[in-house]
C-alpha atoms as a PDB file:
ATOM      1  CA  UNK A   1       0.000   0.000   0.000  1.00  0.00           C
ATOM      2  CA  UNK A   2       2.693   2.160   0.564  1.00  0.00           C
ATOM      3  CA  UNK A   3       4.426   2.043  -2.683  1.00  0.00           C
ATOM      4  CA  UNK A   4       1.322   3.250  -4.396  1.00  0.00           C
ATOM      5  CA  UNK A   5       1.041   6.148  -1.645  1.00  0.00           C
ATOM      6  CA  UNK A   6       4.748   6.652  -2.993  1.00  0.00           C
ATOM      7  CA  UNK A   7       3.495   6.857  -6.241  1.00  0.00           C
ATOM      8  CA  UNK A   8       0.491   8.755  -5.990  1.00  0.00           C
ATOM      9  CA  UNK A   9       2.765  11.436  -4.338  1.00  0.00           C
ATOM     10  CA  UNK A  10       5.042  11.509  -6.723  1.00  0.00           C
ATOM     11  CA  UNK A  11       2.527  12.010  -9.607  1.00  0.00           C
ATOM     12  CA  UNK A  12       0.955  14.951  -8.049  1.00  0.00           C
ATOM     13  CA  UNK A  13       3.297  18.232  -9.786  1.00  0.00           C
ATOM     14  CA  UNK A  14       2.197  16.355 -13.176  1.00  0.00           C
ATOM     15  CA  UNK A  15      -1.492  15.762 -12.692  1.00  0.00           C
ATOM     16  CA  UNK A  16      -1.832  19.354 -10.831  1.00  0.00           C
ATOM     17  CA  UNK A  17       0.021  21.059 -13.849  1.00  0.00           C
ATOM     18  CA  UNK A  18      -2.564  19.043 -16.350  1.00  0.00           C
ATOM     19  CA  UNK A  19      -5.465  20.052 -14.025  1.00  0.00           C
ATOM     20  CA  UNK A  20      -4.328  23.948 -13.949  1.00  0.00           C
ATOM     21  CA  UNK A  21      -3.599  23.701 -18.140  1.00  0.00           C
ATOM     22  CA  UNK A  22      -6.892  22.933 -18.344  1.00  0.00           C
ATOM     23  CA  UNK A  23      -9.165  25.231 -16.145  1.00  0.00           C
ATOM     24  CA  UNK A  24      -7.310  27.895 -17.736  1.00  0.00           C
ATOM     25  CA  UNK A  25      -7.855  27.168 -21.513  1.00  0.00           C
ATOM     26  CA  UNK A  26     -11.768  26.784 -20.730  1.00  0.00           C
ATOM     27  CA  UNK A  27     -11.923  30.346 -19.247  1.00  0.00           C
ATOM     28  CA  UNK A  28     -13.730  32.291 -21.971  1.00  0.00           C
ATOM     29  CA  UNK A  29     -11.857  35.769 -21.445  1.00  0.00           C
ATOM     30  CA  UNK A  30     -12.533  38.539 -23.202  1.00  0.00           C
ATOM     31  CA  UNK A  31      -9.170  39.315 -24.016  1.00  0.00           C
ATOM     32  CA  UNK A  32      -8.547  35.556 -25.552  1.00  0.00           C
ATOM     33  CA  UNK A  33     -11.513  35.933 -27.831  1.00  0.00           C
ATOM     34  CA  UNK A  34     -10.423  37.749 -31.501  1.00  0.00           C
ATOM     35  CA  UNK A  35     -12.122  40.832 -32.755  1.00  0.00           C
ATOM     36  CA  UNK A  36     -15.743  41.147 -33.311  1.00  0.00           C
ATOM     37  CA  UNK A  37     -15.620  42.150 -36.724  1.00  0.00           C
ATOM     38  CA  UNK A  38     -12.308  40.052 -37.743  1.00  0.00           C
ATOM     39  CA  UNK A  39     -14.960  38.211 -40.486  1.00  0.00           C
ATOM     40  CA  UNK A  40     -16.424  41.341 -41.983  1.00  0.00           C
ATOM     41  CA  UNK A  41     -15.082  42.625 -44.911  1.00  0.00           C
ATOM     42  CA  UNK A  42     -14.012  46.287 -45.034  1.00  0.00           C
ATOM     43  CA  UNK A  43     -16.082  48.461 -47.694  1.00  0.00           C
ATOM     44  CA  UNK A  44     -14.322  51.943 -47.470  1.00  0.00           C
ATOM     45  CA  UNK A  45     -17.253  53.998 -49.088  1.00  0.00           C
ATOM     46  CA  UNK A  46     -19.389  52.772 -46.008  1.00  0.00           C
ATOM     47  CA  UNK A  47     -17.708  55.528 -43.437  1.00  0.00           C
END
């Protein structure tokens, strides 16, 4: 029982680091999201 404790323990910086990767990329931020209008095209006589 021990050696898995051992394990376990040992694992943790890894699994924690996966765990952290991922909360962060599913926070929808503004300031991760592009530009409204990156799709629209540009009409210059529309001003």
């Amino acid at each position: 029982v021990a050696s898995y404790m051992t394990d376990l323990i040992q694992m943790l910086p890894y699994v924690v680091t996966i765990v952290v990767l991922i909360v962060v990329s599913l926070r929808k931020k503004k300031e991760n999201q592009p530009p409204e209008h990156l799709g629209l095209s540009y009409f210059r006589e529309e001003r």
